[in-house]
N, C-alpha and C. Protein backbone atom coordinates (compact mmCIF):
# COMPACT_ATOMS: atom_id res chain seq x y z
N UNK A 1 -56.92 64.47 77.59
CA UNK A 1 -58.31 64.35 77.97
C UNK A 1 -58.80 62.94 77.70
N UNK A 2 -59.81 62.18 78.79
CA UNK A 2 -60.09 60.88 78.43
C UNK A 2 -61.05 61.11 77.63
N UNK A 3 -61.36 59.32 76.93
CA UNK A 3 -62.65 59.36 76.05
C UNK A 3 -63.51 59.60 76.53
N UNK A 4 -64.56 60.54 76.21
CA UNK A 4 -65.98 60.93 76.64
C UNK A 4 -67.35 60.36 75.75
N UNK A 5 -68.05 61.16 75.11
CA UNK A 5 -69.11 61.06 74.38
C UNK A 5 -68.77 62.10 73.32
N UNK A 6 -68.38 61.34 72.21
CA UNK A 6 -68.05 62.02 70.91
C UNK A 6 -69.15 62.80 70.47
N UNK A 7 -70.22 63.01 70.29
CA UNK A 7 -71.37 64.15 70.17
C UNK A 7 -71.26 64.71 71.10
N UNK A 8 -70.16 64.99 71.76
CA UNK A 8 -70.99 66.29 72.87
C UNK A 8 -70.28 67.69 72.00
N UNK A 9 -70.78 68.82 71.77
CA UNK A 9 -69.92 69.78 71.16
C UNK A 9 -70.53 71.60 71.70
N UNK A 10 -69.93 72.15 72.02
CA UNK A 10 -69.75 73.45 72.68
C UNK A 10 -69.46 74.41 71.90
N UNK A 11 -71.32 75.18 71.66
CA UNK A 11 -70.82 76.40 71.15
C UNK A 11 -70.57 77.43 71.83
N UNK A 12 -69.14 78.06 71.83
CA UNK A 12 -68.43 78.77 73.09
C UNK A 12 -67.79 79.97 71.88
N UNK A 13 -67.11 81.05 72.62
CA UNK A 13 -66.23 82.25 71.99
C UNK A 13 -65.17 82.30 73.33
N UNK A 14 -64.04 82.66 72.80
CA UNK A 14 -63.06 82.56 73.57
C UNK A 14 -63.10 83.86 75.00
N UNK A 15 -63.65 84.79 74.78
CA UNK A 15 -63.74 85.88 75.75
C UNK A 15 -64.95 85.56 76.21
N UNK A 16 -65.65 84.73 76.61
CA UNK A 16 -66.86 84.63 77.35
C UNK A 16 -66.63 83.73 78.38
N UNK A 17 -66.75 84.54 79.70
CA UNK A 17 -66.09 83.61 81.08
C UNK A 17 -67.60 82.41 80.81
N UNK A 18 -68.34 83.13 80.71
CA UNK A 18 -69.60 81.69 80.87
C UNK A 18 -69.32 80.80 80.25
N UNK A 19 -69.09 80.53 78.81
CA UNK A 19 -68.26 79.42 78.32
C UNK A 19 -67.12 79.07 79.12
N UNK A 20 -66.06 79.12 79.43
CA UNK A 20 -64.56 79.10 80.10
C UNK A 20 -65.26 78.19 81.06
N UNK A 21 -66.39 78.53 81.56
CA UNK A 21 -66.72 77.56 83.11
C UNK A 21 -67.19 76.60 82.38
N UNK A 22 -68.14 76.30 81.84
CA UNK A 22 -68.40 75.35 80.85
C UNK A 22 -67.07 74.23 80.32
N UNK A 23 -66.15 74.63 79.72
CA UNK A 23 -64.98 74.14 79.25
C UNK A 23 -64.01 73.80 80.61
N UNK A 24 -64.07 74.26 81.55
CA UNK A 24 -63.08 74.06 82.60
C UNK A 24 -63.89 72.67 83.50
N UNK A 25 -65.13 72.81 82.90
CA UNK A 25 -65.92 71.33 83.42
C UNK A 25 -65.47 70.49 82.83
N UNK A 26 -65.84 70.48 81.55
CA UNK A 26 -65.69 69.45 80.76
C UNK A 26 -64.35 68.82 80.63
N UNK A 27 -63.12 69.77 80.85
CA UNK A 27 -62.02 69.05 80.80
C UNK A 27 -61.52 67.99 82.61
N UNK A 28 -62.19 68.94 83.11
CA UNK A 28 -61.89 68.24 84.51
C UNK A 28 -62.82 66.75 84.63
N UNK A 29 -64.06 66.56 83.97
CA UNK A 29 -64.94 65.52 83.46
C UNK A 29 -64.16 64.64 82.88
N UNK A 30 -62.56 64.82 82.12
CA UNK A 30 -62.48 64.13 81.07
C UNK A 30 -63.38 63.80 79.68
N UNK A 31 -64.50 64.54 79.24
CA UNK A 31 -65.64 64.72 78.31
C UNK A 31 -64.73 64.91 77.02
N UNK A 32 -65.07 64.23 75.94
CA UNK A 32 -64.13 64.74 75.14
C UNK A 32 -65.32 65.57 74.00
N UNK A 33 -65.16 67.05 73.35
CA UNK A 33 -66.27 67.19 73.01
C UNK A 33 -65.61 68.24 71.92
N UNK A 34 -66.52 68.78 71.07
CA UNK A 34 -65.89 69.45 69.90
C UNK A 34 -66.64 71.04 70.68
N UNK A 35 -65.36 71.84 70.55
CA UNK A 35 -65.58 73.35 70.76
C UNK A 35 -65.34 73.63 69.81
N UNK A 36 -66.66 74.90 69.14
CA UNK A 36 -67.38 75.52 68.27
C UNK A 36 -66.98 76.98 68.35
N UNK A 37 -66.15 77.84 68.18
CA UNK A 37 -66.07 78.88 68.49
C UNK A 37 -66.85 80.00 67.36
N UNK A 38 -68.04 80.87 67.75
CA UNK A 38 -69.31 81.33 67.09
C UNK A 38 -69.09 82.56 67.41
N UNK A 39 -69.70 83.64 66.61
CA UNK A 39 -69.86 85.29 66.90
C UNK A 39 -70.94 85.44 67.63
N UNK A 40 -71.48 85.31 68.73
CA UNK A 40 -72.82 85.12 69.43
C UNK A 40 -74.01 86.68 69.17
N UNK A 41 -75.07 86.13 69.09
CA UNK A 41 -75.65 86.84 68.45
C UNK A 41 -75.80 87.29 66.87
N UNK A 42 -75.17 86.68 66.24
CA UNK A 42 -74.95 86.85 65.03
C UNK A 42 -74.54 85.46 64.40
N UNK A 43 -73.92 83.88 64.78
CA UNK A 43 -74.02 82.90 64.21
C UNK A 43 -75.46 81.95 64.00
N UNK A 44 -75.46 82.25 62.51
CA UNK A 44 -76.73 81.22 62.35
C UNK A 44 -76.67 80.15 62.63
N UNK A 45 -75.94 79.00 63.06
CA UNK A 45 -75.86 78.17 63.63
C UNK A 45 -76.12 78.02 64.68
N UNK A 46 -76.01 78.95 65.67
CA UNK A 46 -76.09 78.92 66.98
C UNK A 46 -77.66 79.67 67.05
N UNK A 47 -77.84 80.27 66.43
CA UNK A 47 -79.36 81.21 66.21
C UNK A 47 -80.43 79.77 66.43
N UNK A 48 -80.01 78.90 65.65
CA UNK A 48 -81.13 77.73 65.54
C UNK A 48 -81.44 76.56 66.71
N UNK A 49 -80.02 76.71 67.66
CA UNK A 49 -79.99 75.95 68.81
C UNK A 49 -80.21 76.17 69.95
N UNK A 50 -79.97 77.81 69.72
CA UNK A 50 -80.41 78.92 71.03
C UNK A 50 -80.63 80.03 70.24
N UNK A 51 -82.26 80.14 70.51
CA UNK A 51 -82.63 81.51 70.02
C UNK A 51 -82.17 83.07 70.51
N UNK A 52 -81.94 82.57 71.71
CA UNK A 52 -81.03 83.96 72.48
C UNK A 52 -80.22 84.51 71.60
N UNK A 53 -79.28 83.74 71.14
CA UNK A 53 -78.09 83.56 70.06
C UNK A 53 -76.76 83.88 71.40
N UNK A 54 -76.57 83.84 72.41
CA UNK A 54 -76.00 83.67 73.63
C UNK A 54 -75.36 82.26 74.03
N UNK A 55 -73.39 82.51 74.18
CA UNK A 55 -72.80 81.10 74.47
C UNK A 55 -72.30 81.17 75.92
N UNK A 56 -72.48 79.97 76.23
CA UNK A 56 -72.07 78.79 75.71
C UNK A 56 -73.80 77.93 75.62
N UNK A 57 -73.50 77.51 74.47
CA UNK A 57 -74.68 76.46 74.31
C UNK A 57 -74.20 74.86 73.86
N UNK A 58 -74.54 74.22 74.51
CA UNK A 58 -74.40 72.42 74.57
C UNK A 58 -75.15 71.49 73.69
N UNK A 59 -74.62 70.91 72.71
CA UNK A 59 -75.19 69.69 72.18
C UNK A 59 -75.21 68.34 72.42
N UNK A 60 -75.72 67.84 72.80
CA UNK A 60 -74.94 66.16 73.41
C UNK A 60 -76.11 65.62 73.36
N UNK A 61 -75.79 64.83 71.78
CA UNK A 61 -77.12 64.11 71.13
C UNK A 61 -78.12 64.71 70.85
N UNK A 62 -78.92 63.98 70.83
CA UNK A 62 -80.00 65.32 70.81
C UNK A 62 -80.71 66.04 71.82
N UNK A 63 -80.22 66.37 72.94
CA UNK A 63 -80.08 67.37 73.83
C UNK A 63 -79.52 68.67 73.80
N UNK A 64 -80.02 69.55 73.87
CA UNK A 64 -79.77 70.91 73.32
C UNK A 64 -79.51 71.90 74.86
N UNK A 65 -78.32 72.14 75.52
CA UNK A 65 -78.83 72.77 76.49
C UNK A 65 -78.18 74.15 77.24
N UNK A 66 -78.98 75.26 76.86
CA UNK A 66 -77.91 76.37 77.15
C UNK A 66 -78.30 76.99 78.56
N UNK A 67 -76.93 78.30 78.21
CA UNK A 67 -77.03 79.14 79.57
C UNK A 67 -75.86 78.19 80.70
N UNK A 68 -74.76 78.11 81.11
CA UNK A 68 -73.69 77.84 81.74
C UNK A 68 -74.02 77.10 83.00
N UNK A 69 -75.04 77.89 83.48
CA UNK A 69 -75.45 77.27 85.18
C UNK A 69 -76.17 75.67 84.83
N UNK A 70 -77.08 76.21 83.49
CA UNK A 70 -77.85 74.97 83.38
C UNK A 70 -76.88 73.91 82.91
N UNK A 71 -76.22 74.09 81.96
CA UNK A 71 -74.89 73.15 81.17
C UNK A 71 -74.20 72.52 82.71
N UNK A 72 -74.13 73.39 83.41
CA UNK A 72 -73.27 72.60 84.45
C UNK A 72 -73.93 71.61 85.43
N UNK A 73 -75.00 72.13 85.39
CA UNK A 73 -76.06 71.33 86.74
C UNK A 73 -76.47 70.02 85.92
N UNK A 74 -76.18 70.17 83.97
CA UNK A 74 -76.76 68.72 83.20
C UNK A 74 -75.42 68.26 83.35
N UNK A 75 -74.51 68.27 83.13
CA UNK A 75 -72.83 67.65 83.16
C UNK A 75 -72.72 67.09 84.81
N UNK A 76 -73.50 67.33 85.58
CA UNK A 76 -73.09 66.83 87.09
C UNK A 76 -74.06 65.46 87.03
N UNK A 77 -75.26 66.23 86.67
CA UNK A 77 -76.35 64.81 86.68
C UNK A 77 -76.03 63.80 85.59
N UNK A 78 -75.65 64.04 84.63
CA UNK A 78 -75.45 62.81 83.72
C UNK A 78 -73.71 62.34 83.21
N UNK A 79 -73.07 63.27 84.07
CA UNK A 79 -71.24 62.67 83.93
C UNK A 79 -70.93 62.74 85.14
N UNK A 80 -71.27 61.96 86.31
CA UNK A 80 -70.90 62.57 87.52
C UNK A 80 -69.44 62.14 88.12
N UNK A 81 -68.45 61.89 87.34
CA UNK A 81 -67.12 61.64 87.33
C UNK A 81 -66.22 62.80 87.68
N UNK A 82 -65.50 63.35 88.66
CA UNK A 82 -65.12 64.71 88.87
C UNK A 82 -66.31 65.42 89.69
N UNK A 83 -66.75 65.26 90.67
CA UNK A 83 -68.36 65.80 91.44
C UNK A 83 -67.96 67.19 91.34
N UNK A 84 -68.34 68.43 90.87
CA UNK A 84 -68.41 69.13 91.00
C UNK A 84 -68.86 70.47 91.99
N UNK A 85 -69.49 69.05 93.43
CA UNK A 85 -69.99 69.91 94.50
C UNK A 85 -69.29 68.71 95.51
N UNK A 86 -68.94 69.47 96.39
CA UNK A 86 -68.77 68.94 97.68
C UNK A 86 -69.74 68.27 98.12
N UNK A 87 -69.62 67.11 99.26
CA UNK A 87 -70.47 66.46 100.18
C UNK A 87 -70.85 67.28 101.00
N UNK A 88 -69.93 67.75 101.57
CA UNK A 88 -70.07 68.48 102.71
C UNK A 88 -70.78 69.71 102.67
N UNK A 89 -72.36 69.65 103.51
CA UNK A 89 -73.61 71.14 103.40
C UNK A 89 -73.13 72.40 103.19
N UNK A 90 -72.23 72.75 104.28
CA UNK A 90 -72.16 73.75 104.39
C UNK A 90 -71.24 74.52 103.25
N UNK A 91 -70.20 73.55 103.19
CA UNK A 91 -68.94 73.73 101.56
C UNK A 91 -69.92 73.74 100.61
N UNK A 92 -70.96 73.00 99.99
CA UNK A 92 -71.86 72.97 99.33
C UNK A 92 -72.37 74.30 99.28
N UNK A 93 -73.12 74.43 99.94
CA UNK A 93 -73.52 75.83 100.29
C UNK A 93 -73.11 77.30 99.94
N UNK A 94 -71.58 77.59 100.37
CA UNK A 94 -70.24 78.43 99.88
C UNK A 94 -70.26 78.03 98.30
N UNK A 95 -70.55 77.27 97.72
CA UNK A 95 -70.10 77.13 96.74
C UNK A 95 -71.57 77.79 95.47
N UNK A 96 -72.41 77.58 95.96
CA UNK A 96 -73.72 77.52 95.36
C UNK A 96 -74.15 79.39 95.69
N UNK A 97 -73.35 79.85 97.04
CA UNK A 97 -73.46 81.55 96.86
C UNK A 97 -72.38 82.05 96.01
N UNK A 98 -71.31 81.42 95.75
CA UNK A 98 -70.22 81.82 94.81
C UNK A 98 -70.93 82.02 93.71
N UNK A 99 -71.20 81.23 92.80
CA UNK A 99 -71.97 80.91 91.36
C UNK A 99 -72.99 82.03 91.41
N UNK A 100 -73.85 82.27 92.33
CA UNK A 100 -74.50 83.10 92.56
C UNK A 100 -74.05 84.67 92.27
N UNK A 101 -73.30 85.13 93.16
CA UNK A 101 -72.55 86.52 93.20
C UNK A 101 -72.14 86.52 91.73
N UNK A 102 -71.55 85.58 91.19
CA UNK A 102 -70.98 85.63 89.94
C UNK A 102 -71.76 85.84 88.85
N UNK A 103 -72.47 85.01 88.69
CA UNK A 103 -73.75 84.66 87.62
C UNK A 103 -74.32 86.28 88.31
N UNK A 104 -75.05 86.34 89.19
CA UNK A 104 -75.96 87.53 88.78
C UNK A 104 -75.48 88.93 89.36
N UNK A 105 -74.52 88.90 90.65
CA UNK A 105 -74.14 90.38 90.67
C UNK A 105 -72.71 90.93 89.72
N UNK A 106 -72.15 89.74 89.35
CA UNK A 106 -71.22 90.49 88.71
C UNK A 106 -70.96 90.73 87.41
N UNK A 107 -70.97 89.17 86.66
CA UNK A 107 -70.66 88.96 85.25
C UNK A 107 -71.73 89.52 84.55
N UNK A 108 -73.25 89.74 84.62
CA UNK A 108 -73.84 90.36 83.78
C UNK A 108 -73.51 92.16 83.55
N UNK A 109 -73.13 92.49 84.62
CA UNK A 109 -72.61 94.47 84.80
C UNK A 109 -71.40 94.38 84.26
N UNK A 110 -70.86 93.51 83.89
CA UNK A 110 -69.36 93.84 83.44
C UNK A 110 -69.40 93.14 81.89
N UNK A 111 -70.35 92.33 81.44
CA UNK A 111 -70.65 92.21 80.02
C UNK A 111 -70.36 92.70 79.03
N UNK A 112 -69.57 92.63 78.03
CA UNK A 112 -68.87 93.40 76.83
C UNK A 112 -70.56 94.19 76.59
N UNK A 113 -70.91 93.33 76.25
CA UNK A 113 -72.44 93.81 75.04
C UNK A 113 -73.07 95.56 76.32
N UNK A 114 -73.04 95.21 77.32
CA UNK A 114 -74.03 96.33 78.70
C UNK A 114 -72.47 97.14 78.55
N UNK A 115 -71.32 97.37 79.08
CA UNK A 115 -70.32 98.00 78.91
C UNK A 115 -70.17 98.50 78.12
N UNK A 116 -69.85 98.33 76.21
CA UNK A 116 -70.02 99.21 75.46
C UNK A 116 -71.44 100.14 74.83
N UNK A 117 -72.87 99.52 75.74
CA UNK A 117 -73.65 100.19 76.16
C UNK A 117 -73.59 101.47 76.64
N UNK A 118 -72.67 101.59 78.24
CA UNK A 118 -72.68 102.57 78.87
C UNK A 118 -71.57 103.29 78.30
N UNK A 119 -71.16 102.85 77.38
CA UNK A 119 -70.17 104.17 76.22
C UNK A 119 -70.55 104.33 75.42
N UNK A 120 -71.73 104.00 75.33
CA UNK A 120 -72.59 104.40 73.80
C UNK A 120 -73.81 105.92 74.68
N UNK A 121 -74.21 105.74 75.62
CA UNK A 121 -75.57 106.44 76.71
C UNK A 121 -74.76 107.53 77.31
N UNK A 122 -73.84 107.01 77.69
CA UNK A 122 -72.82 107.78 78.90
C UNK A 122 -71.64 108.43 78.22
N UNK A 123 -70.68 108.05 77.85
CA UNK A 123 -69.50 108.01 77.29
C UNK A 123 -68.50 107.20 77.32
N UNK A 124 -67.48 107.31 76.50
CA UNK A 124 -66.32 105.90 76.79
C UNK A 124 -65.55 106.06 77.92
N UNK A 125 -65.27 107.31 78.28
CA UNK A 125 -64.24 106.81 79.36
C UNK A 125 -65.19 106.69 80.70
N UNK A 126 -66.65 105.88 80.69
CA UNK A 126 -67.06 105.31 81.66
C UNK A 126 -67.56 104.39 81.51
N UNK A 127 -66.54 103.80 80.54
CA UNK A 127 -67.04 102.28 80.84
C UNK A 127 -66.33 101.02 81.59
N UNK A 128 -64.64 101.39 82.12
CA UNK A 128 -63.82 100.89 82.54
C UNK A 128 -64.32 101.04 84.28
N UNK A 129 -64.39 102.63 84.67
CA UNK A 129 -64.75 102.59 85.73
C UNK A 129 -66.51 101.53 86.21
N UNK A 130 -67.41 101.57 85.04
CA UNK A 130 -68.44 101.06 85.12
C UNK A 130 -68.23 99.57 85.83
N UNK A 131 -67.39 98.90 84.72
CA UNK A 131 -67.07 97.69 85.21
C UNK A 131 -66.05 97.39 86.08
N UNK A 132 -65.31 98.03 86.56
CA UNK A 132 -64.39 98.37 87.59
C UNK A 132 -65.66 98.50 89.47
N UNK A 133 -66.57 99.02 88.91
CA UNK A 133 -67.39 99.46 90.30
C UNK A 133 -68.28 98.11 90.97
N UNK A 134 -68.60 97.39 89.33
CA UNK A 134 -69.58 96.31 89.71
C UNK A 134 -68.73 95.17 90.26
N UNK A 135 -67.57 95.02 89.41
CA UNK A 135 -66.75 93.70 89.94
C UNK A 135 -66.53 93.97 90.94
N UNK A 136 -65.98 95.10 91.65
CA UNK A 136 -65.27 95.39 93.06
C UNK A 136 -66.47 95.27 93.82
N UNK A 137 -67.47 95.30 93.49
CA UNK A 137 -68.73 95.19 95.09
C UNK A 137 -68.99 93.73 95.25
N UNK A 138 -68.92 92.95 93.96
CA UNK A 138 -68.67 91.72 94.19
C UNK A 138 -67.67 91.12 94.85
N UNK A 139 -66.79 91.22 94.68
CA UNK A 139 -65.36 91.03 95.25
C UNK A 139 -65.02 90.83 96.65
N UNK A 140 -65.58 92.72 96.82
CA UNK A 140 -66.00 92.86 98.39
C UNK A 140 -66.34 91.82 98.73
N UNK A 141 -67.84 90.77 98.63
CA UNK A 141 -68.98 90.33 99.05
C UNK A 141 -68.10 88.65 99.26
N UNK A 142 -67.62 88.61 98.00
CA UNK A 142 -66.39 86.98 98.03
C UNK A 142 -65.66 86.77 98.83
N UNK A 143 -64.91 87.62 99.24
CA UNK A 143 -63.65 87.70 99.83
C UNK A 143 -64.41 87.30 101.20
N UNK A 144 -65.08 88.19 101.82
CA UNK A 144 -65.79 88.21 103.10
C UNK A 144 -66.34 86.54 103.30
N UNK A 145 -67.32 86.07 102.10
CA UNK A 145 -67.43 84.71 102.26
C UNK A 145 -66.12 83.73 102.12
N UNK A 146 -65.40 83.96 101.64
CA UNK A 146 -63.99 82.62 101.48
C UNK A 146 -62.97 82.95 102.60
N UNK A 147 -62.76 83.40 103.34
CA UNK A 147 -61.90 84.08 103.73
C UNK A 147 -61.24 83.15 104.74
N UNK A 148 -62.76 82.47 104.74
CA UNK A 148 -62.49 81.11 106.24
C UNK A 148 -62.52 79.88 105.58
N UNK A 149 -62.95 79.49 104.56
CA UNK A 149 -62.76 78.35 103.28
C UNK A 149 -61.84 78.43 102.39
N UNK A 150 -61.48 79.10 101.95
CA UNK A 150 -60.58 78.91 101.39
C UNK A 150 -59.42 77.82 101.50
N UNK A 151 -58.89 77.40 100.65
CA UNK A 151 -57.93 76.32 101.39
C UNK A 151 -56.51 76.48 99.31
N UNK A 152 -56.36 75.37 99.34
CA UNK A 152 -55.62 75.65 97.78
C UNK A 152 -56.68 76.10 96.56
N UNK A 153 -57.77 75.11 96.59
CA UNK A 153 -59.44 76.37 96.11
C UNK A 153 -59.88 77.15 96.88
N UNK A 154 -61.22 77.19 96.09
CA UNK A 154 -61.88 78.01 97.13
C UNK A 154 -62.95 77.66 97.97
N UNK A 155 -62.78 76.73 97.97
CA UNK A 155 -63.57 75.42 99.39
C UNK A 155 -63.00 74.47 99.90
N UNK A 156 -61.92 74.46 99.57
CA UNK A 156 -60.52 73.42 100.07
C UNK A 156 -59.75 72.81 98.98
N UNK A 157 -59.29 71.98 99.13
CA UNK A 157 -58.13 71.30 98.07
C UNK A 157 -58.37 70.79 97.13
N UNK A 158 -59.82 70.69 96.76
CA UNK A 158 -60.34 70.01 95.12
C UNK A 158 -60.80 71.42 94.60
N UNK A 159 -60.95 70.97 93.36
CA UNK A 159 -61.63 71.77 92.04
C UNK A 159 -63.22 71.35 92.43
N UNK A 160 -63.80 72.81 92.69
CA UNK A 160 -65.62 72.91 93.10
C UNK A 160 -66.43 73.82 92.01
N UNK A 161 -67.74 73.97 91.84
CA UNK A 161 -68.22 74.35 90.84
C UNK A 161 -67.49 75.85 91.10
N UNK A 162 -67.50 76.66 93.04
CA UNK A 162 -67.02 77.91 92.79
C UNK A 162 -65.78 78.31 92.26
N UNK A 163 -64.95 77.64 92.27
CA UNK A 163 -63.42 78.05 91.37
C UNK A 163 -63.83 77.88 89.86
N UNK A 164 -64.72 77.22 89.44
CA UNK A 164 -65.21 77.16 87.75
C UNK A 164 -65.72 78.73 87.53
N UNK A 165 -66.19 79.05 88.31
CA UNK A 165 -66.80 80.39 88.49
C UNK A 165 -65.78 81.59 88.61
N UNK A 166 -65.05 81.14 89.69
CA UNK A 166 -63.88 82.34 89.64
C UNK A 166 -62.90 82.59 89.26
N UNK A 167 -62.62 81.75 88.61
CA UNK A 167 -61.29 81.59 87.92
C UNK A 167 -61.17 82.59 86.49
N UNK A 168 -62.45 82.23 85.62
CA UNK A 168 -62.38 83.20 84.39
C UNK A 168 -63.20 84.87 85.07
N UNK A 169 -63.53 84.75 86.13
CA UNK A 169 -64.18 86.05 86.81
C UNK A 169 -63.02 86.97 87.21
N UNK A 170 -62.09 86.34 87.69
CA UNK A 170 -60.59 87.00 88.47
C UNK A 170 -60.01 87.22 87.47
N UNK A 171 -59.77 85.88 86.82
CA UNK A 171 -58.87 86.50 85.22
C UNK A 171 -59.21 87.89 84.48
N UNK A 172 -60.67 88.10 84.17
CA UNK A 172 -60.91 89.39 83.30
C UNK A 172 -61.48 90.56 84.16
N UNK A 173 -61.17 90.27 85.71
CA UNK A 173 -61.03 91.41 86.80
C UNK A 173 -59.34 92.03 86.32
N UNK A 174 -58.51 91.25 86.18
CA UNK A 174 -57.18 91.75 86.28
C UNK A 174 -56.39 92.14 85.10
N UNK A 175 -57.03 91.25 84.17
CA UNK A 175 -56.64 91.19 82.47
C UNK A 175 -57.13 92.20 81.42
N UNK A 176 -58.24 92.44 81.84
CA UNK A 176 -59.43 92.86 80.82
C UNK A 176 -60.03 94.42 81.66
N UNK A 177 -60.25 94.12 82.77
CA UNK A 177 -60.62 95.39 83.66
C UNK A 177 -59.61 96.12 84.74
N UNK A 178 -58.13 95.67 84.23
CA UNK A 178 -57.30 96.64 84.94
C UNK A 178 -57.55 96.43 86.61
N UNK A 179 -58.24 95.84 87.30
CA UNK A 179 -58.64 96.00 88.41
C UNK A 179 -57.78 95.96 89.72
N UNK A 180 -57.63 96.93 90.51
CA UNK A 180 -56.69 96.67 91.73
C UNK A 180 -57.12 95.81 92.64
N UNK A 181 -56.17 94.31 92.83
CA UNK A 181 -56.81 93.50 93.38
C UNK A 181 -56.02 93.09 95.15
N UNK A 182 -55.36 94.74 95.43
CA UNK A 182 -54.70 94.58 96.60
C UNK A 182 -55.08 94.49 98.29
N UNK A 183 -56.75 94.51 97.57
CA UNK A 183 -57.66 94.50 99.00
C UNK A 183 -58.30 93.05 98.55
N UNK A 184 -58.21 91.87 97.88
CA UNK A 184 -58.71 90.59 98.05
C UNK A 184 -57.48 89.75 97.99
N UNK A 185 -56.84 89.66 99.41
CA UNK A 185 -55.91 88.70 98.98
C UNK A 185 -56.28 87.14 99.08
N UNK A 186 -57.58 86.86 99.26
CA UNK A 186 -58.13 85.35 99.01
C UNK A 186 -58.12 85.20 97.67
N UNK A 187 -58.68 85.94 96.88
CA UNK A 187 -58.91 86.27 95.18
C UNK A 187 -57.02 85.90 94.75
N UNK A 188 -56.91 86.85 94.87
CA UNK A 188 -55.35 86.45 94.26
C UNK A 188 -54.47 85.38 94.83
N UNK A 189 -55.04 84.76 96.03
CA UNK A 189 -53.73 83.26 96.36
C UNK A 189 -54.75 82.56 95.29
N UNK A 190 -55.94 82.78 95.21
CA UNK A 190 -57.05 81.43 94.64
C UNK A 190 -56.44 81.82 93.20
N UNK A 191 -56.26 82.84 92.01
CA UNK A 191 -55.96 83.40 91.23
C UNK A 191 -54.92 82.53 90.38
N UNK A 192 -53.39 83.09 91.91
CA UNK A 192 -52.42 82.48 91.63
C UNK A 192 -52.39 81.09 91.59
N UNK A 193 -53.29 79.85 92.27
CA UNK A 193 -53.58 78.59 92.14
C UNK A 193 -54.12 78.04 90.60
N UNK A 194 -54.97 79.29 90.31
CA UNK A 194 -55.20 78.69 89.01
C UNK A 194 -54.65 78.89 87.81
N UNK A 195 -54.07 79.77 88.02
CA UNK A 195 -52.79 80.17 86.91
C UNK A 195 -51.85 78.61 86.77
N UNK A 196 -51.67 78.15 88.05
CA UNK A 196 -50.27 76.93 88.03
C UNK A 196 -51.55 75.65 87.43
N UNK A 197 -52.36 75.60 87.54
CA UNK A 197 -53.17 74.82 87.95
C UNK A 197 -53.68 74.10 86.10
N UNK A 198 -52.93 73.12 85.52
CA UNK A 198 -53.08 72.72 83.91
C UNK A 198 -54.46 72.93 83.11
N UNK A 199 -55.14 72.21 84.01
CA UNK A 199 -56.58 72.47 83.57
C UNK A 199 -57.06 73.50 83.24
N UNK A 200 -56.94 74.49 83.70
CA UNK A 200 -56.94 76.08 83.52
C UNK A 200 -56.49 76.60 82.81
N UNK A 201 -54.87 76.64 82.56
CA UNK A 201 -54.25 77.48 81.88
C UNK A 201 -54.35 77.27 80.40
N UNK A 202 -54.48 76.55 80.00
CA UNK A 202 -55.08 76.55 78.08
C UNK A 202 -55.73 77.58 78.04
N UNK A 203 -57.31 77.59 78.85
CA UNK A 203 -58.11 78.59 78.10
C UNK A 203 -57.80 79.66 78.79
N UNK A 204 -57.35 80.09 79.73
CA UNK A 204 -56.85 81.14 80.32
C UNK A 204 -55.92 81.65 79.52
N UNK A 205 -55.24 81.06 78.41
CA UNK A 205 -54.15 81.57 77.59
C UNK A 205 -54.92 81.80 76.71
N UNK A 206 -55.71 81.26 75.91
CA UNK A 206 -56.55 81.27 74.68
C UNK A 206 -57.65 82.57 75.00
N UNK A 207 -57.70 83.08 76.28
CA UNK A 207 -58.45 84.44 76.35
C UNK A 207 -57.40 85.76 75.75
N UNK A 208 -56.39 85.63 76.68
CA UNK A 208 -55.72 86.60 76.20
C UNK A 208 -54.92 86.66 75.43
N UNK A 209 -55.03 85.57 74.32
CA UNK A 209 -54.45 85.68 72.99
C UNK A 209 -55.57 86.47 72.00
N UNK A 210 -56.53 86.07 72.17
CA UNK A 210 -57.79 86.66 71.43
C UNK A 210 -57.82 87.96 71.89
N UNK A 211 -57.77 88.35 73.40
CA UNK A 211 -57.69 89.64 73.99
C UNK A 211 -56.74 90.36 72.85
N UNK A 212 -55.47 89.94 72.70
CA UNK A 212 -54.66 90.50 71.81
C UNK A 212 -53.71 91.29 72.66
């Protein structure tokens, strides 16, 4: 990783895709920055920087800045080395409904914290199918948009904010939620790209070591 800005530091937990996108920036940035790994919701440290108590949260100087979408939209405007969005509108565009589907129809329904919810209200053996139902309508909705973009990402041949997005989304579709992924075969060539793909595979390993 090149030299970056030695204060920048990331409070992240290893099973949280929102961090993972966060970190899959920063290394493609070359940023060099200290990752903080915190019990969220429960580290007082992180309690004082984000009252949410919710990671990934960003320090860089005295700039304080959480929540993943926002971390990424400040890392574009003030490191813009590695552009994280295409020139091109319409690729732009594809990329900005990706983040979308992700951020709000999928990753919040499939949330450790709402999941062992609906096995606490409901019972346990519905919480696999729970998150099994939400990822797959998302999925549906991806596939249909990439299907014609796609290329070695998932807007063509560079790393775009939407593969930051789908990469730890697909991973704990297949890893973590068992999920049959034999009706998105855009998902799994994009999948299999990021598996080979260096930048990736650290924390993609560092999930499912913690996974256990």
């Amino acid at each position: 990783m090149e030299e970056g800005n030695p204060t920048l530091k990331l409070y992240s937990h290893p099973m949280s895709s929102c961090a993972r996108r966060v970190r899959l920036a920063l290394n493609l940035k070359g940023l060099k920055y200290d990752c903080i790994n915190v019990i969220p919701l429960e580290d007082p440290e992180l309690l004082k920087i984000n009252p949410m108590g919710y990671v990934p949260a960003l320090v860089d100087g005295t700039t304080v800045v959480s929540d993943s979408s926002a971390i990424l939209l400040y890392l574009e405007e003030k490191y813009p080395q590695h552009a994280l969005l295409p020139q091109d509108l319409v690729k732009k565009s594809i990329n900005y409904q990706v983040t979308s589907i992700v951020s709000s129809s999928i990753q919040p329904r499939q949330n450790t914290n709402i999941v062992n919810y609906i096995g606490e209200i409901i019972g346990p053996d519905e919480k696999l199918p729970w998150a099994q139902h939400h990822i797959r309508n998302g999925f549906v909705a991806l596939e249909k948009l990439l299907v014609n973009y796609a290329a070695k990402y998932a807007t063509g041949d560079e790393i775009y904010l939407a593969d930051l997005y789908l990469a730890p989304q697909i991973y704990n579709a297949i890893y973590l939620y068992k999920l049959d992924m034999t009706e998105f075969p855009t998902l799994l060539k994009l999948n299999k790209t990021y598996s080979e793909t260096p930048s990736f595979q650290q924390i993609m390993f560092e999930t499912l070591q913690h996974a256990g």
